[in-house]
PDB file of N, CA and C in Angstrom:
ATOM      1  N   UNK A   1       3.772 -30.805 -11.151  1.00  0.00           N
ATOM      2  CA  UNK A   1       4.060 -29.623 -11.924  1.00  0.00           C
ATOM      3  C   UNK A   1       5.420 -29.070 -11.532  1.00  0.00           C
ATOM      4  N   UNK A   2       6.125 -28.812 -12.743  1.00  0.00           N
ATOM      5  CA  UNK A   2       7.584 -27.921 -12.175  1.00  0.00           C
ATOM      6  C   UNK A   2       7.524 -26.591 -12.300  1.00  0.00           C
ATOM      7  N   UNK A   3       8.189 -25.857 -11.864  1.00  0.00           N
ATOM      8  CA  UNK A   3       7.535 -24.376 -11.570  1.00  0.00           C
ATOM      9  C   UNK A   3       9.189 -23.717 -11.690  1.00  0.00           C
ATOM     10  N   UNK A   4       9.264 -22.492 -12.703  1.00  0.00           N
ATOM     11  CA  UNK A   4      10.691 -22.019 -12.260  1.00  0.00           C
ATOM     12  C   UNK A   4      10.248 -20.898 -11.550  1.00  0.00           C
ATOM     13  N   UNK A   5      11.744 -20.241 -10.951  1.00  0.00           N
ATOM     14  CA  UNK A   5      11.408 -19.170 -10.056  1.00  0.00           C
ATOM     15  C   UNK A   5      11.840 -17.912 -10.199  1.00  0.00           C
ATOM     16  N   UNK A   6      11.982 -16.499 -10.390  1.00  0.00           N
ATOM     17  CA  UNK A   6      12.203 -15.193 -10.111  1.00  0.00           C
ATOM     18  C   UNK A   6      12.643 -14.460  -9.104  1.00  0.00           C
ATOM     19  N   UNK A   7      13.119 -13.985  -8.860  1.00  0.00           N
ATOM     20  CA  UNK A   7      13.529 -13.155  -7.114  1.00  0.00           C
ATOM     21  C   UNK A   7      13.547 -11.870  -7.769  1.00  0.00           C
ATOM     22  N   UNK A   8      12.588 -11.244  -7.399  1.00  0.00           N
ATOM     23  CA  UNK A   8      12.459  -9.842  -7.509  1.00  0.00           C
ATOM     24  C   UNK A   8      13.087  -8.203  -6.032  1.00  0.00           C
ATOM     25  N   UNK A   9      14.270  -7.893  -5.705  1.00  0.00           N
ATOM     26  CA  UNK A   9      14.252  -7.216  -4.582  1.00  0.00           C
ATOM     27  C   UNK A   9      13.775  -5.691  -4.776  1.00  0.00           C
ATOM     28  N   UNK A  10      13.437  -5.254  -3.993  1.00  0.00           N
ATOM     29  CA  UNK A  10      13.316  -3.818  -4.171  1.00  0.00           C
ATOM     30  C   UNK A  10      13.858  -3.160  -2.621  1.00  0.00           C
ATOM     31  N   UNK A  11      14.201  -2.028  -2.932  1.00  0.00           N
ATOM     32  CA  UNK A  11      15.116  -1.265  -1.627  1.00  0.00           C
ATOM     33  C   UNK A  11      14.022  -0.683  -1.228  1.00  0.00           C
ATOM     34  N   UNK A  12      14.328  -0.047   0.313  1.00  0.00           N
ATOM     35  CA  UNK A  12      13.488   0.478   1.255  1.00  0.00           C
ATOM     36  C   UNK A  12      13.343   1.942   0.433  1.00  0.00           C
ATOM     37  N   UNK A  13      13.666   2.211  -0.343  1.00  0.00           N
ATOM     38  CA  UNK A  13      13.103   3.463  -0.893  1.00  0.00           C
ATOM     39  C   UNK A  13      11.517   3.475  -1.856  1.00  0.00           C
ATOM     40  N   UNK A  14      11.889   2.498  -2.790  1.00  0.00           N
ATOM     41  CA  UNK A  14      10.618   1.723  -3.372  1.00  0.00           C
ATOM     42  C   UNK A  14       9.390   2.234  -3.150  1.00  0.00           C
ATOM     43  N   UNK A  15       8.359   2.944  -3.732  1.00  0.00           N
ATOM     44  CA  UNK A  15       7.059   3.149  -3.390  1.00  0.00           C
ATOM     45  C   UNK A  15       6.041   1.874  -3.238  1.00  0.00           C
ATOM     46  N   UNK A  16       5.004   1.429  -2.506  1.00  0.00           N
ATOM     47  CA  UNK A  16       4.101   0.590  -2.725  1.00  0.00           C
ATOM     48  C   UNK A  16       3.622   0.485  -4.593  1.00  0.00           C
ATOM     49  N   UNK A  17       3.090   1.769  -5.200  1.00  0.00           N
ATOM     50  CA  UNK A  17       3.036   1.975  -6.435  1.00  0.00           C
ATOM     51  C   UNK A  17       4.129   1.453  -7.247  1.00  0.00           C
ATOM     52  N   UNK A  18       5.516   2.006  -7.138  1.00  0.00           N
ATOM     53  CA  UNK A  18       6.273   1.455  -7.767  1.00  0.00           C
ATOM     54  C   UNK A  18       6.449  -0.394  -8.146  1.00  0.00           C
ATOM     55  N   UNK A  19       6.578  -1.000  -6.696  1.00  0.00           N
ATOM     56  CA  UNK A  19       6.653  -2.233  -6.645  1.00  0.00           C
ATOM     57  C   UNK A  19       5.303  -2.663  -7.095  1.00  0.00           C
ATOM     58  N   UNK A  20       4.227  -2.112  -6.499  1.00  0.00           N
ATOM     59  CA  UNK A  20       2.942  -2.963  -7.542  1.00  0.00           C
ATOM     60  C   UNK A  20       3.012  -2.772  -9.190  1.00  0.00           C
ATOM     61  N   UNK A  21       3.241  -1.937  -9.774  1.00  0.00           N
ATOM     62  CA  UNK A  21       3.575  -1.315 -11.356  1.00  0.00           C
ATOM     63  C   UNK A  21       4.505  -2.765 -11.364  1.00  0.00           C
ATOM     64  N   UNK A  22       6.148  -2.788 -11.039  1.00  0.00           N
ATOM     65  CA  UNK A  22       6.804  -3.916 -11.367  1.00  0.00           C
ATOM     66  C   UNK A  22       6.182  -5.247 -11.534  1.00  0.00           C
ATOM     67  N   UNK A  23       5.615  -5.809  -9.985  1.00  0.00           N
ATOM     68  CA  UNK A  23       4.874  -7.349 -10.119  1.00  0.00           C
ATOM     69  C   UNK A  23       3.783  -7.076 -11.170  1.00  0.00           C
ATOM     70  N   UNK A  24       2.947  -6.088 -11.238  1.00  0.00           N
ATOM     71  CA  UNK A  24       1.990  -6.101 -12.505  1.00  0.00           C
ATOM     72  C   UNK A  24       2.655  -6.159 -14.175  1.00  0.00           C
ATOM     73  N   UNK A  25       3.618  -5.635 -14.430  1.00  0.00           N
ATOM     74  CA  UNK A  25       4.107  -6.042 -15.427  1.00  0.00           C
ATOM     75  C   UNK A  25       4.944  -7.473 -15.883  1.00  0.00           C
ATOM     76  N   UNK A  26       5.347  -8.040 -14.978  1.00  0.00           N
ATOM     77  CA  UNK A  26       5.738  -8.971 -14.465  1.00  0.00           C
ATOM     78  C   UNK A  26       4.466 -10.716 -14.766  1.00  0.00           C
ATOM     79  N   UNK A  27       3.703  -9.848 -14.356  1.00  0.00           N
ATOM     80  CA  UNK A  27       2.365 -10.787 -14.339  1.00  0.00           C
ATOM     81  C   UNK A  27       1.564 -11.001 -15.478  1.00  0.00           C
ATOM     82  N   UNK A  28       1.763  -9.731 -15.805  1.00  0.00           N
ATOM     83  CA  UNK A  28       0.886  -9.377 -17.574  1.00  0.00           C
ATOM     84  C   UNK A  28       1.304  -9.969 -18.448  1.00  0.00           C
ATOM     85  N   UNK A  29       3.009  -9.721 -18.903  1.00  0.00           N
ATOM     86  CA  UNK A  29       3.485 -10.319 -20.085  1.00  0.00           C
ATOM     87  C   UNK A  29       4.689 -10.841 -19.703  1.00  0.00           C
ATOM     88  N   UNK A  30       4.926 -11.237 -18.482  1.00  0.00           N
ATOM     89  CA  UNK A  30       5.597 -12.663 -18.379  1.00  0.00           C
ATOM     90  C   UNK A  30       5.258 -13.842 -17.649  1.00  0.00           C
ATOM     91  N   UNK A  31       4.116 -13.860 -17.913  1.00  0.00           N
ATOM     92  CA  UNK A  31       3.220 -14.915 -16.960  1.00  0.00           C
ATOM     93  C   UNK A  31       3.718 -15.193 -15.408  1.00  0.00           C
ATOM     94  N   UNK A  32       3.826 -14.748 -14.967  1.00  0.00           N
ATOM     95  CA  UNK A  32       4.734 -14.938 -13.649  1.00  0.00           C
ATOM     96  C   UNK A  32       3.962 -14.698 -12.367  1.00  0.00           C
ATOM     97  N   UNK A  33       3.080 -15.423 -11.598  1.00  0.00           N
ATOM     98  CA  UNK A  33       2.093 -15.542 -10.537  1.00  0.00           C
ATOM     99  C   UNK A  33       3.345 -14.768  -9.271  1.00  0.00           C
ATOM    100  N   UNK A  34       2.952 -14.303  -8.224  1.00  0.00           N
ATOM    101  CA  UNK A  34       3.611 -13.867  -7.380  1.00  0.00           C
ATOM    102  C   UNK A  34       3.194 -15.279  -6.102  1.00  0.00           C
ATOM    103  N   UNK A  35       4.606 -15.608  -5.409  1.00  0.00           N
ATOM    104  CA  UNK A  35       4.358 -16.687  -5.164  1.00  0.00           C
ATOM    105  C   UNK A  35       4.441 -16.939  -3.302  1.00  0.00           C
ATOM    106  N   UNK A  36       5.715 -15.713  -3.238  1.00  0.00           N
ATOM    107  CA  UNK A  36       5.613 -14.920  -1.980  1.00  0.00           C
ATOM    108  C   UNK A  36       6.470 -13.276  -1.731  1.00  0.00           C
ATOM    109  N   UNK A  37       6.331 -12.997  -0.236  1.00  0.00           N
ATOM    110  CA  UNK A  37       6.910 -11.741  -0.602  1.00  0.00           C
ATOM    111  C   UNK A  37       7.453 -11.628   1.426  1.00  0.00           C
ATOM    112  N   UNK A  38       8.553 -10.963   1.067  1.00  0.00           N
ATOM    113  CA  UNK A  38       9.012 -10.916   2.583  1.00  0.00           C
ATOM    114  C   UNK A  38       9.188  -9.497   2.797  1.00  0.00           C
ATOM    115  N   UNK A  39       8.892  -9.035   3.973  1.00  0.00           N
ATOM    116  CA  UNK A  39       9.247  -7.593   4.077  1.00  0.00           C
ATOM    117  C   UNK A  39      10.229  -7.325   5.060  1.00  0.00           C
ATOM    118  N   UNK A  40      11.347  -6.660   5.509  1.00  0.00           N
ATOM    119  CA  UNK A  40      12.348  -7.076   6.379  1.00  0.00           C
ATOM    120  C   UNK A  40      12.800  -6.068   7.276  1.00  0.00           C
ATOM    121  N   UNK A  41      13.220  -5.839   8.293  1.00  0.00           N
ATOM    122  CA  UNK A  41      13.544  -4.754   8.902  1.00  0.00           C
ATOM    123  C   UNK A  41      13.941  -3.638   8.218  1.00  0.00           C
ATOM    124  N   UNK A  42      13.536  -2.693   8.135  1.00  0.00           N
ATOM    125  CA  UNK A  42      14.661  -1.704   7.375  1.00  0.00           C
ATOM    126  C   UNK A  42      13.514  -1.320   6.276  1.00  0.00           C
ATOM    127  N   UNK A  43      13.014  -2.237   5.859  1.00  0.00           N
ATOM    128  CA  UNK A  43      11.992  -1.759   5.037  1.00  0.00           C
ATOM    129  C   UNK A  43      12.118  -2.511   3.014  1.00  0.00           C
ATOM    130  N   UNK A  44      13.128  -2.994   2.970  1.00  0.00           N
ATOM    131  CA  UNK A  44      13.477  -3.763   1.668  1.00  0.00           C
ATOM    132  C   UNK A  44      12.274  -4.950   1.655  1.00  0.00           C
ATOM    133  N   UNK A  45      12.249  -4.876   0.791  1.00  0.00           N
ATOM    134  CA  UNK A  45      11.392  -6.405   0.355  1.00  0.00           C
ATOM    135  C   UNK A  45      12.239  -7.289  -0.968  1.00  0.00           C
ATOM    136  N   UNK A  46      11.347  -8.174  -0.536  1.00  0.00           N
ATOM    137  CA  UNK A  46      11.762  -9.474  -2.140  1.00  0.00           C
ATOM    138  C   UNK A  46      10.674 -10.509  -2.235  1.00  0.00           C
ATOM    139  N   UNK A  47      10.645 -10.458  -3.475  1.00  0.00           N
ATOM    140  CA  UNK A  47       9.492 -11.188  -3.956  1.00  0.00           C
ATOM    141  C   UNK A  47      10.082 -12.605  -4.682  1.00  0.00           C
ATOM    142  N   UNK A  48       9.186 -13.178  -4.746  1.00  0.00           N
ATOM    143  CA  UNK A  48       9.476 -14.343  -5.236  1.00  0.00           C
ATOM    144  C   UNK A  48       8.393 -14.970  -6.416  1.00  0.00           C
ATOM    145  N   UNK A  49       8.870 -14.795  -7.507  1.00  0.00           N
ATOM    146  CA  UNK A  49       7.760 -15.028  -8.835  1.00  0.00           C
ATOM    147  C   UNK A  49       7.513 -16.572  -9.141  1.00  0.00           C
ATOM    148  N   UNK A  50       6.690 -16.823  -9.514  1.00  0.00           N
ATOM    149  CA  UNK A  50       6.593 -18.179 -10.416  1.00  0.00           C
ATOM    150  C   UNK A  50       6.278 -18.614 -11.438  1.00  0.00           C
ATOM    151  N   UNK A  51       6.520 -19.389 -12.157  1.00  0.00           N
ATOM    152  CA  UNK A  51       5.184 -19.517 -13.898  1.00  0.00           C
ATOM    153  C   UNK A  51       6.001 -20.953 -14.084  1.00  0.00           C
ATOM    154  N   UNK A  52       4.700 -21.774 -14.218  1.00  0.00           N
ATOM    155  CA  UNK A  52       4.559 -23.110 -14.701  1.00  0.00           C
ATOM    156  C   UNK A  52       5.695 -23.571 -15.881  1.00  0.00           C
ATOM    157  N   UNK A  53       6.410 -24.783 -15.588  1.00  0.00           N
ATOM    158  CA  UNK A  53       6.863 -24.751 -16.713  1.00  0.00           C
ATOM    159  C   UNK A  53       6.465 -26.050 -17.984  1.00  0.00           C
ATOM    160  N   UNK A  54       6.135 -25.432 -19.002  1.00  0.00           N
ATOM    161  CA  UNK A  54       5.294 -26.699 -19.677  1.00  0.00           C
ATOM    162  C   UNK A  54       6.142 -27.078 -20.953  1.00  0.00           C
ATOM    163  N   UNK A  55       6.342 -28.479 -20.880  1.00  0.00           N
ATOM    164  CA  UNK A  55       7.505 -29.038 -21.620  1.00  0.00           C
ATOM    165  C   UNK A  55       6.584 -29.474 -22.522  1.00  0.00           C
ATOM    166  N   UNK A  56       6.878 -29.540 -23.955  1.00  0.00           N
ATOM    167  CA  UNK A  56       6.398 -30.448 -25.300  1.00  0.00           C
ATOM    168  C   UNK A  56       7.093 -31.099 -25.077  1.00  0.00           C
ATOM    169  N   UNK A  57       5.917 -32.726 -25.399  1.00  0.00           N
ATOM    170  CA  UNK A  57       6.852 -33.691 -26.104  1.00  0.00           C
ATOM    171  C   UNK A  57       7.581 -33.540 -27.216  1.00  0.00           C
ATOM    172  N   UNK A  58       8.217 -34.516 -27.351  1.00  0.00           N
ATOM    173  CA  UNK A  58       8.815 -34.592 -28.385  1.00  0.00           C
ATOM    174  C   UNK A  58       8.512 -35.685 -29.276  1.00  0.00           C
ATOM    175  N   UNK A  59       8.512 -35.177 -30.712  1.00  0.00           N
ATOM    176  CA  UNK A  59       8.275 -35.058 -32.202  1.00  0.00           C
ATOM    177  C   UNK A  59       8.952 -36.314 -32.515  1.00  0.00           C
ATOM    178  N   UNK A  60       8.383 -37.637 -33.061  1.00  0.00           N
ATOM    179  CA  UNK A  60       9.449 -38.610 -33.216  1.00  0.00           C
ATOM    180  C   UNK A  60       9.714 -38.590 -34.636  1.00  0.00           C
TER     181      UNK A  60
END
């Protein structure tokens, strides 16, 4: 399976709410699984999205 990817950052100001609202919309109507998430000194995070990518054949 090939998979493309997203990088989502958010600053140390960011509410938990806020950033969950984002990945939930994110997830809803752009198919986009959350794939990981780093949290970093200071308090910033970044996420990392995913969604399958599914190729049609092609039509001869």
């Amino acid at each position: 399976m090939e998979y493309e990817y997203r990088v989502v950052r958010f600053g140390r100001d960011s509410s938990r709410a806020d950033i969950r609202a984002a990945l939930t919309e994110h997830a809803e109507y752009g198919r986009w699984e959350l794939y990981r998430t780093v949290v970093y000194m200071g308090g910033a995070r970044t996420s990392w999205l995913r969604r399958r990518i599914i190729r049609a054949p092609r039509a001869s």
